[in-house]
Protein backbone atom coordinates (compact mmCIF):
# COMPACT_ATOMS: atom_id res chain seq x y z
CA UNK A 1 -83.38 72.00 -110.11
CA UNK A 2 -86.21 70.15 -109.11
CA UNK A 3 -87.79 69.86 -105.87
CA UNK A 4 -86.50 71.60 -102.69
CA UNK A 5 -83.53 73.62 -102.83
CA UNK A 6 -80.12 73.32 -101.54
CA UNK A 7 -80.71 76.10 -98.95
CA UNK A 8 -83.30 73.80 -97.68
CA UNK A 9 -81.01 71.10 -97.25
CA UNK A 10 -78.06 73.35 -95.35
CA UNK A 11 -80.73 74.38 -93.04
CA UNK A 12 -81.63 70.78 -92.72
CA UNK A 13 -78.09 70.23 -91.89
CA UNK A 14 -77.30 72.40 -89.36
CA UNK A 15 -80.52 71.86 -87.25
CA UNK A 16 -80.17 68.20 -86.95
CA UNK A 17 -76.31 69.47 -85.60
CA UNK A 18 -78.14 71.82 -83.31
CA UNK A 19 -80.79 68.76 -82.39
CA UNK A 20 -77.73 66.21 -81.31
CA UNK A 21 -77.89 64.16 -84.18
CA UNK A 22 -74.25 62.80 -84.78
CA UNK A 23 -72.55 63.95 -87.98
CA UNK A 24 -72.01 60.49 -89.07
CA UNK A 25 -75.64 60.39 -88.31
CA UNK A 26 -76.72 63.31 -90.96
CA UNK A 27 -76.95 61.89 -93.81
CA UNK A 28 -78.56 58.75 -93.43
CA UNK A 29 -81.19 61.34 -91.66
CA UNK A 30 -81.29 63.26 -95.04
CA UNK A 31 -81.62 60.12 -97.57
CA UNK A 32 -84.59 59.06 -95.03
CA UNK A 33 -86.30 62.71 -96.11
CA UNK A 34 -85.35 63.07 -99.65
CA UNK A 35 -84.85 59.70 -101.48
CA UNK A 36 -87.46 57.00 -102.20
CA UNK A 37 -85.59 53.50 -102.19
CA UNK A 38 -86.18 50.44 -103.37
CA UNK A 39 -85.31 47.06 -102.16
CA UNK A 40 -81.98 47.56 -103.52
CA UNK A 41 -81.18 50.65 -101.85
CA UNK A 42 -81.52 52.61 -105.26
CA UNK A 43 -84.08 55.53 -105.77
CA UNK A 44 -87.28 54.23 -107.77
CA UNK A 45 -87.64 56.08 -110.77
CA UNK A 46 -91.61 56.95 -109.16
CA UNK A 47 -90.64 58.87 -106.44
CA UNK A 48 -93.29 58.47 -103.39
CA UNK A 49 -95.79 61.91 -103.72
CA UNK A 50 -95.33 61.98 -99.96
CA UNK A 51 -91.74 63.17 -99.92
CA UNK A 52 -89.63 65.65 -101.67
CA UNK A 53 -87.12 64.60 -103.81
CA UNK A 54 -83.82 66.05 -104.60
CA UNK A 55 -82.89 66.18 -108.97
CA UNK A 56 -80.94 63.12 -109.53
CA UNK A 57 -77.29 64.36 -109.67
CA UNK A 58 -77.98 66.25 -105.94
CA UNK A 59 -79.35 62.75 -105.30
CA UNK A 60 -76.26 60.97 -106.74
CA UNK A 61 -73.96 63.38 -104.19
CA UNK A 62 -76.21 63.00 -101.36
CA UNK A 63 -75.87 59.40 -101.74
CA UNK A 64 -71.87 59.27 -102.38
CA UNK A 65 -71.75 61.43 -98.83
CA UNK A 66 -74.29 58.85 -97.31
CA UNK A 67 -71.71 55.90 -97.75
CA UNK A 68 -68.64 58.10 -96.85
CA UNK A 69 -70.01 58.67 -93.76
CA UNK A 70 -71.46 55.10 -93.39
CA UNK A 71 -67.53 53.82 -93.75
CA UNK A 72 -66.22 56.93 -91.92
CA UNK A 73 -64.59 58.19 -95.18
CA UNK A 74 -64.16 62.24 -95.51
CA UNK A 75 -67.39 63.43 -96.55
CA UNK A 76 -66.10 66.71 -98.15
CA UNK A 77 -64.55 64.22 -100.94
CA UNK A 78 -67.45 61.92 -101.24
CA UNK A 79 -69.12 65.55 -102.49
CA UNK A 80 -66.72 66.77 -104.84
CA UNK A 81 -65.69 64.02 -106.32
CA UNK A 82 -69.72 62.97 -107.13
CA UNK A 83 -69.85 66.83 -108.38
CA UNK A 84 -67.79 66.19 -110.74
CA UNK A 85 -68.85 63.21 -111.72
CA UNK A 86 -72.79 63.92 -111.99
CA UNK A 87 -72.39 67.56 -113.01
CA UNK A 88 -71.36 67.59 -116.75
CA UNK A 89 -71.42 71.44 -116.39
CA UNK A 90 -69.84 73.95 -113.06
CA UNK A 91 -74.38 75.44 -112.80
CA UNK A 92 -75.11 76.38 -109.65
CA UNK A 93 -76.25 73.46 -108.18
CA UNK A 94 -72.75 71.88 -108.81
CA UNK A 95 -71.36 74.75 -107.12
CA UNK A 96 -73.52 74.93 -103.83
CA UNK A 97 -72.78 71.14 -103.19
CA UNK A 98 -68.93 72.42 -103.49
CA UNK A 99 -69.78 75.13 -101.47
CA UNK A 100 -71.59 73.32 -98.48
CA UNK A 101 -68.08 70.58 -98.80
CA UNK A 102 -65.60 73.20 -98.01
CA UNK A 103 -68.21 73.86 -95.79
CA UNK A 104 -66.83 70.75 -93.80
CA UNK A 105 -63.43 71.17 -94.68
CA UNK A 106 -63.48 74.57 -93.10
CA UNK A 107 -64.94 73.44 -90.01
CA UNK A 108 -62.39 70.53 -89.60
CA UNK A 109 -60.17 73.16 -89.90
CA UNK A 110 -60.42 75.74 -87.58
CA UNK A 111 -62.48 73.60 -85.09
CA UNK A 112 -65.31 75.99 -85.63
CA UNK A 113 -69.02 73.92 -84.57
CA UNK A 114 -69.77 72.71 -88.21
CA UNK A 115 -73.73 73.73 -87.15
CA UNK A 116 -72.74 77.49 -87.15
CA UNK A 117 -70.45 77.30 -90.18
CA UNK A 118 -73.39 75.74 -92.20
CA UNK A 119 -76.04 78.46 -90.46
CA UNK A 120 -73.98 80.94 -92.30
CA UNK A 121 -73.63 79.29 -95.14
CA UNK A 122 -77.62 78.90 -95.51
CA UNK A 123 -77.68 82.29 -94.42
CA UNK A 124 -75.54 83.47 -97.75
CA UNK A 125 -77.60 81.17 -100.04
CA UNK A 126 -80.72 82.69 -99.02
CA UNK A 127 -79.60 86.18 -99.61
CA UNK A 128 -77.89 85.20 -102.78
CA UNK A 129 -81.40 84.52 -104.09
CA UNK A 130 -83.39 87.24 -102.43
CA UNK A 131 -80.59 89.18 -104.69
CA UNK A 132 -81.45 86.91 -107.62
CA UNK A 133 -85.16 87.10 -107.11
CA UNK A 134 -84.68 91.06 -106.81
CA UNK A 135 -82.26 91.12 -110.05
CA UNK A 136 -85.04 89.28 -112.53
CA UNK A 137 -87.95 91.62 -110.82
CA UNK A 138 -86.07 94.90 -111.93
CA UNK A 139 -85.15 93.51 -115.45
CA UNK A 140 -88.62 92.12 -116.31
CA UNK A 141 -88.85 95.82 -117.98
CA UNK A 142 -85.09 95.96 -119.89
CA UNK A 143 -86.54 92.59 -121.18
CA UNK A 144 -89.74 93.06 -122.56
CA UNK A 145 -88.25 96.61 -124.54
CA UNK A 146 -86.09 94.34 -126.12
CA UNK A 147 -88.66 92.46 -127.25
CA UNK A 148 -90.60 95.48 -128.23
CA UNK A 149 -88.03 96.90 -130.45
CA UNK A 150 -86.98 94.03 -131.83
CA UNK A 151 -90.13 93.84 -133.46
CA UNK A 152 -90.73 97.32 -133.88
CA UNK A 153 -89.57 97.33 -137.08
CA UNK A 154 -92.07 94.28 -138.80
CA UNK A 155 -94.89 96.02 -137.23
CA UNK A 156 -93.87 99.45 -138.75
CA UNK A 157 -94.32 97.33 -142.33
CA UNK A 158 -97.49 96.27 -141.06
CA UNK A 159 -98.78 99.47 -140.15
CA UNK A 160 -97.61 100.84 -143.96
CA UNK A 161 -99.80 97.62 -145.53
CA UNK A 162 -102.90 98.40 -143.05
CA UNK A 163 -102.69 102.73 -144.24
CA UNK A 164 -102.35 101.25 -147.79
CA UNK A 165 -98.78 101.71 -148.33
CA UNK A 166 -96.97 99.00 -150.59
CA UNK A 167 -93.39 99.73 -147.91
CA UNK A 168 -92.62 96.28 -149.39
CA UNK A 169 -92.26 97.17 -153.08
CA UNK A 170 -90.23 100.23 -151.71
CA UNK A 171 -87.85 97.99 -150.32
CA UNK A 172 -87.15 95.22 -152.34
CA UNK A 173 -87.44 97.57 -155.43
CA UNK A 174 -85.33 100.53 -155.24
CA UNK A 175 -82.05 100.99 -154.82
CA UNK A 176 -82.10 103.07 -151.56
CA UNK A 177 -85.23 100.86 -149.88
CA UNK A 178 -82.77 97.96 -150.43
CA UNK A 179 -79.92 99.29 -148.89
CA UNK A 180 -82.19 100.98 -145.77
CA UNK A 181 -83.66 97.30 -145.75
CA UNK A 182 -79.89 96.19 -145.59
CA UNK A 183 -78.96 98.21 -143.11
CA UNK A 184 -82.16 97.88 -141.13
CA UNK A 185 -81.67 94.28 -140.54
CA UNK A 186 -77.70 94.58 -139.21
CA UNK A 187 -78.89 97.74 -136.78
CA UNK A 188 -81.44 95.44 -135.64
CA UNK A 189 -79.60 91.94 -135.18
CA UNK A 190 -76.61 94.09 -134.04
CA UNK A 191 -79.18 95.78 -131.24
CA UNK A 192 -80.75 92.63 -130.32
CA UNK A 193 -77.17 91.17 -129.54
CA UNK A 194 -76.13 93.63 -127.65
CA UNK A 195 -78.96 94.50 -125.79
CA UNK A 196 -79.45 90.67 -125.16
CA UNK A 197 -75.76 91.04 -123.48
CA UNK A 198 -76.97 94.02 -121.66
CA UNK A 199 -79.34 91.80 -119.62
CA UNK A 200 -77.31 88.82 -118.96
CA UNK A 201 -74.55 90.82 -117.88
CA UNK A 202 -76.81 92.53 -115.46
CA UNK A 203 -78.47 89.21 -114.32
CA UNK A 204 -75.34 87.83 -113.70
CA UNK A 205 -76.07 84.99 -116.11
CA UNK A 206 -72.59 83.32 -117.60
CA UNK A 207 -70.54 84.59 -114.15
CA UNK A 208 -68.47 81.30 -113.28
């Protein structure tokens, strides 16, 4: 997403609990920081450079809370029903807002102080992507020798042209080049696939 991240606005959150504000109050507090209105009440589509804006479906769900708590509605459904309405797919945006709802649902709950609950919960977020951030660092190198050896193989045929080697003719004209040529190919697609998976597995990409 664009803009400052959810983590951000938990922390937000549970320091305006910890500063008195009202939690009927929070929101309203929130819009003030990350929306640019017009005389409508809508967000311009220039946002002003002076303040950070939030992408337009956390926008859309920070609004929908904004009125729940305006008419004393339950905020925790004001989120997830926007999330599903702005989110056409469960990323991880989608799930952080549903995160920080039965954030509020929890603390209803067990009559824990909603300001600790969400310190926690901006306490998770920010490890989750320390994690994250640590994950991509270590595969930067399982990435780039899959790019290597994918094309290993075209600058092997290179090298043969630049020694004076015809590998080409080889290849395409004789029965065995064809069927190494053949077989190159799948080893190499089949490789590529699978080392692909490798990485996305590892970086957690594709986890619901």
């Amino acid at each position: 997403m664009q803009g400052p991240t959810l983590t951000l606005v938990v922390q937000q959150l549970a320091a305006l609990l910890r500063g008195g504000r009202a939690p009927g109050w929070l929101w309203d507090e929130l819009w003030t920081v990350y929306s640019a209105p017009g005389q409508n009440g809508q967000r311009l589509k220039e946002p002003i450079p002076s303040k950070a804006v939030l992408s337009e479906s956390s926008a859309a769900v920070l609004a929908s809370a904004r009125a729940a708590a305006a008419t004393g509605a339950p905020v925790a459904e004001a989120i997830r029903r926007a999330v599903s309405t702005v989110f056409p797919a469960r990323d991880k945006e989608a799930r952080t807002w549903s995160q920080l709802a039965a954030c509020f649902d929890i603390a209803e709950a067990s009559g824990c102080p909603l300001a600790d609950v969400l310190t926690r919960f901006a306490a998770q977020l920010e490890a989750e992507a320390d994690a994250d951030a640590a994950r991509q660092t270590a595969l930067a190198g399982p990435k780039a020798t899959v790019r290597l050896l994918t094309w290993l193989p075209l600058m092997g045929l290179g090298l043969g042209v630049a020694l004076g080697v015809d590998p080409l003719a080889t290849l395409l004209g004789t029965p065995p080049g064809l069927a190494a040529l053949t077989g190159g190919a799948i080893l190499t697609v089949t490789g590529r696939a699978w080392s692909a998976r490798l990485v996305s597995a590892a970086a957690g990409e594709g986890i619901p």
